[in-house]
Protein backbone atom coordinates (compact mmCIF):
# COMPACT_ATOMS: atom_id res chain seq x y z
CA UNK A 1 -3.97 19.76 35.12
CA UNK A 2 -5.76 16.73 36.80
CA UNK A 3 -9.44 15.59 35.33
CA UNK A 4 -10.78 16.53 38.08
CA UNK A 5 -9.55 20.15 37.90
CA UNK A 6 -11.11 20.45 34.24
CA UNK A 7 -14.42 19.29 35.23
CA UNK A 8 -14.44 21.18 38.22
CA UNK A 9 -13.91 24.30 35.61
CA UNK A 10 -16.49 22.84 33.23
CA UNK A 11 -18.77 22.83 36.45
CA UNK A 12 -18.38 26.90 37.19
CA UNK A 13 -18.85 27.50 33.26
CA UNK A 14 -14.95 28.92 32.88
CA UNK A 15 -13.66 28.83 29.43
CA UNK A 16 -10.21 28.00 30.38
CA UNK A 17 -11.91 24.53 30.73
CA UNK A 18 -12.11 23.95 27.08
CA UNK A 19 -8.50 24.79 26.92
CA UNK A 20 -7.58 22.46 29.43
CA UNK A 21 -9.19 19.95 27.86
CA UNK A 22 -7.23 20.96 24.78
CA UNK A 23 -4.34 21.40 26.00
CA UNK A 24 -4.21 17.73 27.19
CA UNK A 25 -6.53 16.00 24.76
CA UNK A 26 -6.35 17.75 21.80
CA UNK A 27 -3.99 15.57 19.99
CA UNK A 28 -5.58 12.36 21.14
CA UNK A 29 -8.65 13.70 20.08
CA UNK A 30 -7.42 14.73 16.81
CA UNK A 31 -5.59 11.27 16.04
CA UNK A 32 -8.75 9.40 16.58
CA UNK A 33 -11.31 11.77 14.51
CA UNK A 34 -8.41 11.28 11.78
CA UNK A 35 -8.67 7.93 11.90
CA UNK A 36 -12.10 8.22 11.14
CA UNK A 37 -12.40 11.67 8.65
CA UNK A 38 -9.78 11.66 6.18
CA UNK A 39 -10.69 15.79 5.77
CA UNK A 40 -8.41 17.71 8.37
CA UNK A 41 -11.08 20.35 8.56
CA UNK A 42 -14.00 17.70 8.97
CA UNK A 43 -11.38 16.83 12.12
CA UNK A 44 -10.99 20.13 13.35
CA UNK A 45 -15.12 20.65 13.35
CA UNK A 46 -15.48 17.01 14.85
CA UNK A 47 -13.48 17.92 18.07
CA UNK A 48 -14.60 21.32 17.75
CA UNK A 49 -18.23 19.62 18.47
CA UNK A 50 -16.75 17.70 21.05
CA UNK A 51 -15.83 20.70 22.69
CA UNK A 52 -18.89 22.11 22.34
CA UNK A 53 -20.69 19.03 23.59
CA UNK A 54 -18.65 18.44 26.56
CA UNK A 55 -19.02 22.45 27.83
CA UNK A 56 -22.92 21.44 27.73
CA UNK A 57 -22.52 18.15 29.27
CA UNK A 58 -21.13 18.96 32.66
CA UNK A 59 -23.26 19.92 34.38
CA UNK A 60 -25.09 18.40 34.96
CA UNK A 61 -22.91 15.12 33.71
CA UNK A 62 -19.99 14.76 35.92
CA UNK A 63 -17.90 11.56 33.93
CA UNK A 64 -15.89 9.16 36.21
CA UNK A 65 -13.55 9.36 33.71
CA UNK A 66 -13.22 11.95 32.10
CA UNK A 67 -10.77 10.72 29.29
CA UNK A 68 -12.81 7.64 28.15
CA UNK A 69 -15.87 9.89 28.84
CA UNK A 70 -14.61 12.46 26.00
CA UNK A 71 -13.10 9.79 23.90
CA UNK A 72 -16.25 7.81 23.43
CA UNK A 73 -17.81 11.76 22.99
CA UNK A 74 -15.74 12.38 20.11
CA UNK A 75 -15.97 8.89 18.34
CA UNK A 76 -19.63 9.21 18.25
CA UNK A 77 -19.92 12.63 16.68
CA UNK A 78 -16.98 11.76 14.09
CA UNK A 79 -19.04 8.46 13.47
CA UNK A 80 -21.93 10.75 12.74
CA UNK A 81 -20.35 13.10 10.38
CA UNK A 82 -18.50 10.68 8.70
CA UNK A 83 -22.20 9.10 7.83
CA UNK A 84 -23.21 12.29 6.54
CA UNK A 85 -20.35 12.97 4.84
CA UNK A 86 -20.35 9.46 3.33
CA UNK A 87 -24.21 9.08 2.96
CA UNK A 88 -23.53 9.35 -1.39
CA UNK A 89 -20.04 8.18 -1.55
CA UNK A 90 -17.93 6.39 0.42
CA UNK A 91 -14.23 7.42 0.81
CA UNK A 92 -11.45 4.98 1.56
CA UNK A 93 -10.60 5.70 5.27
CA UNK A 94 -9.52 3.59 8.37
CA UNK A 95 -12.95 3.67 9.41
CA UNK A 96 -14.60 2.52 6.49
CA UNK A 97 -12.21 -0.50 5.86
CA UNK A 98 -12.17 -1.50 9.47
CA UNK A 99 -16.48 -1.82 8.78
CA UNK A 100 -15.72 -3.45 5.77
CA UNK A 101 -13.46 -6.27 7.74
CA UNK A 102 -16.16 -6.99 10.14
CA UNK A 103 -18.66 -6.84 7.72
CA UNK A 104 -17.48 -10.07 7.07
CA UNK A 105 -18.15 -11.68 9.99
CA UNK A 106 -21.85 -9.85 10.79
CA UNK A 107 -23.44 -10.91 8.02
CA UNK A 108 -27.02 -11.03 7.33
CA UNK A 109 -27.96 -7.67 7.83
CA UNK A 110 -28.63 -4.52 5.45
CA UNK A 111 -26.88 -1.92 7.16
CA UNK A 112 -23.93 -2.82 9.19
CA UNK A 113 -23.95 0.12 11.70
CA UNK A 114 -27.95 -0.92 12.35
CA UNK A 115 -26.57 -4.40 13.41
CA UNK A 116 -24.30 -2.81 15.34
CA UNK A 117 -26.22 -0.48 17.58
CA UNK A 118 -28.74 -3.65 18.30
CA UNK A 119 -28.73 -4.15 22.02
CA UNK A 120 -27.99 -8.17 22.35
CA UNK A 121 -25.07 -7.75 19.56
CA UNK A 122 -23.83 -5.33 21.35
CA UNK A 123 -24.06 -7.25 24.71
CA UNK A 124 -22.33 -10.56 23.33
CA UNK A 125 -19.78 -8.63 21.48
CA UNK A 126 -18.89 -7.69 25.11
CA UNK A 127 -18.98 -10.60 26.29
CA UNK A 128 -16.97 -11.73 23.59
CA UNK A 129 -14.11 -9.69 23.94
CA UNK A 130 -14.13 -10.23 27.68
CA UNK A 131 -12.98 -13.73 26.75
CA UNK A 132 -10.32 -12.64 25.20
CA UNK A 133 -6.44 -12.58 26.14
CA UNK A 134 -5.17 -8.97 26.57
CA UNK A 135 -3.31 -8.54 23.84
CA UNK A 136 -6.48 -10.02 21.29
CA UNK A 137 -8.82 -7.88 23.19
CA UNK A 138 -6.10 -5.17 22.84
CA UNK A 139 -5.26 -5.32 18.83
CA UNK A 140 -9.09 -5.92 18.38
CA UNK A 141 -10.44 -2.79 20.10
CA UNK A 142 -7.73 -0.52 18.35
CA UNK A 143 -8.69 -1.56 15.34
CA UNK A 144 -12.37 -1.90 15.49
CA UNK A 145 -13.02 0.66 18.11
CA UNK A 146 -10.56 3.68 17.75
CA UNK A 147 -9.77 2.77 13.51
CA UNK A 148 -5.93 2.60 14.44
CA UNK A 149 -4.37 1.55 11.07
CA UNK A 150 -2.97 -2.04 10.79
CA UNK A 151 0.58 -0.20 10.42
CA UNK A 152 0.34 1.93 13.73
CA UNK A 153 -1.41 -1.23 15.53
CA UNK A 154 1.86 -3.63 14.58
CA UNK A 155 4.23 -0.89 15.73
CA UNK A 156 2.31 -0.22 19.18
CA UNK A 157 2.67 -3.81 20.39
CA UNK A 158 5.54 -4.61 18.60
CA UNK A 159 4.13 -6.95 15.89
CA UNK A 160 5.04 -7.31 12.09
CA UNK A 161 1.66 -6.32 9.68
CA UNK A 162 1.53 -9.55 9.01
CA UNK A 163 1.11 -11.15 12.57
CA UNK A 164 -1.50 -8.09 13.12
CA UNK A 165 -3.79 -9.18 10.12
CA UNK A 166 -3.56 -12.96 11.30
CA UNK A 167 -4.71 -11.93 14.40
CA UNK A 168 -7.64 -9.87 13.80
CA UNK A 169 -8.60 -12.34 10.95
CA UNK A 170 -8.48 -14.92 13.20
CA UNK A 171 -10.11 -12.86 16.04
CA UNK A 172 -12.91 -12.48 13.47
CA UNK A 173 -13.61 -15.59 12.64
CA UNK A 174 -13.95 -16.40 16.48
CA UNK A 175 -16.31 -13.21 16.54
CA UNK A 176 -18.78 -14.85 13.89
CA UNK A 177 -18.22 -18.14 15.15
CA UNK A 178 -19.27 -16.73 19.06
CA UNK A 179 -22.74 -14.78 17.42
CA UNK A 180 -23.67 -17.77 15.28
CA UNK A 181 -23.37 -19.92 18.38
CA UNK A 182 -25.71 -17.15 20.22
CA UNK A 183 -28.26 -17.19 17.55
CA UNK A 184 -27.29 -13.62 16.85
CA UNK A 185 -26.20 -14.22 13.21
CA UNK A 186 -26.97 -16.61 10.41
């Protein structure tokens, strides 16, 4: 079924909507809250949310597309519970060790994800990656975006580990290097 057709559901309130949705997103969904929550059920409520939070979306939301739309959905809420879930402890997960990595190049402030959700950061690491060749931009994003693991990231472009790590060392140090030069960082 097209995107269109599953919004157009979502839009007269008919259930088969969410299965739809499921039906074609469910196990992208799922890979990405996994990379995320190492708990399978703390996955299953995560795009369980989603669900939820899409069926009150639209309407009177009507994405342009819908898959990026319900991607970026699903990373926030997983985000948020893996906060919660993490707020006493923090368990070794994609997620957490991709934060850790850039941790190293946005330094200077307390808490990482405040940085992070600061308006001119988040502008110039736009811009930043804009700059970038595809296949930077590319390995970059899955890593830092969707918390692919280094392994699955090397055998989706056809990279050894090695090469992978280089390059999003590398891609970084370019980062800091790019916010110092804004006056972003220290």
């Amino acid at each position: 079924m097209e995107d269109l057709q599953i919004i157009a559901l979502y839009e007269n309130r008919k259930e088969e909507a969410v299965r739809e949705t499921d039906r074609k997103y469910g196990r992208l969904l799922y890979a990405q809250a996994g990379n995320i929550l190492p708990d399978h059920r703390d996955r299953e409520e995560a795009v369980s949310d989603t669900y939820v939070r899409v069926w009150n979306a639209i309407p009177p939301e009507k994405p342009l597309c819908f898959k990026a739309w319900l991607l970026k959905l699903a990373r926030r809420l997983c985000i948020d519970r893996f906060r919660a879930l993490n707020s006493e402890k923090r368990r070794s997960t994609e997620y957490a060790l991709s934060l850790e990595e850039l941790g190293d190049c946005i330094s200077g402030s307390e808490d990482l994800m405040d940085a992070l959700r600061e308006k001119e950061l988040r502008h110039a690491i736009d811009r930043f990656l804009r700059q970038l060749p595809q296949r930077e931009r590319t390995v970059f994003l899955c890593r830092y975006f969707f918390a692919d693991p280094i392994k699955a990231i090397a055998s989706r472009h056809d990279l050894k580990e090695a090469n992978v790590k280089t390059l999003l060392y590398r891609t970084r140090q370019s980062l800091k290097q790019y916010l110092q030069q804004e006056g972003l960082i220290l």
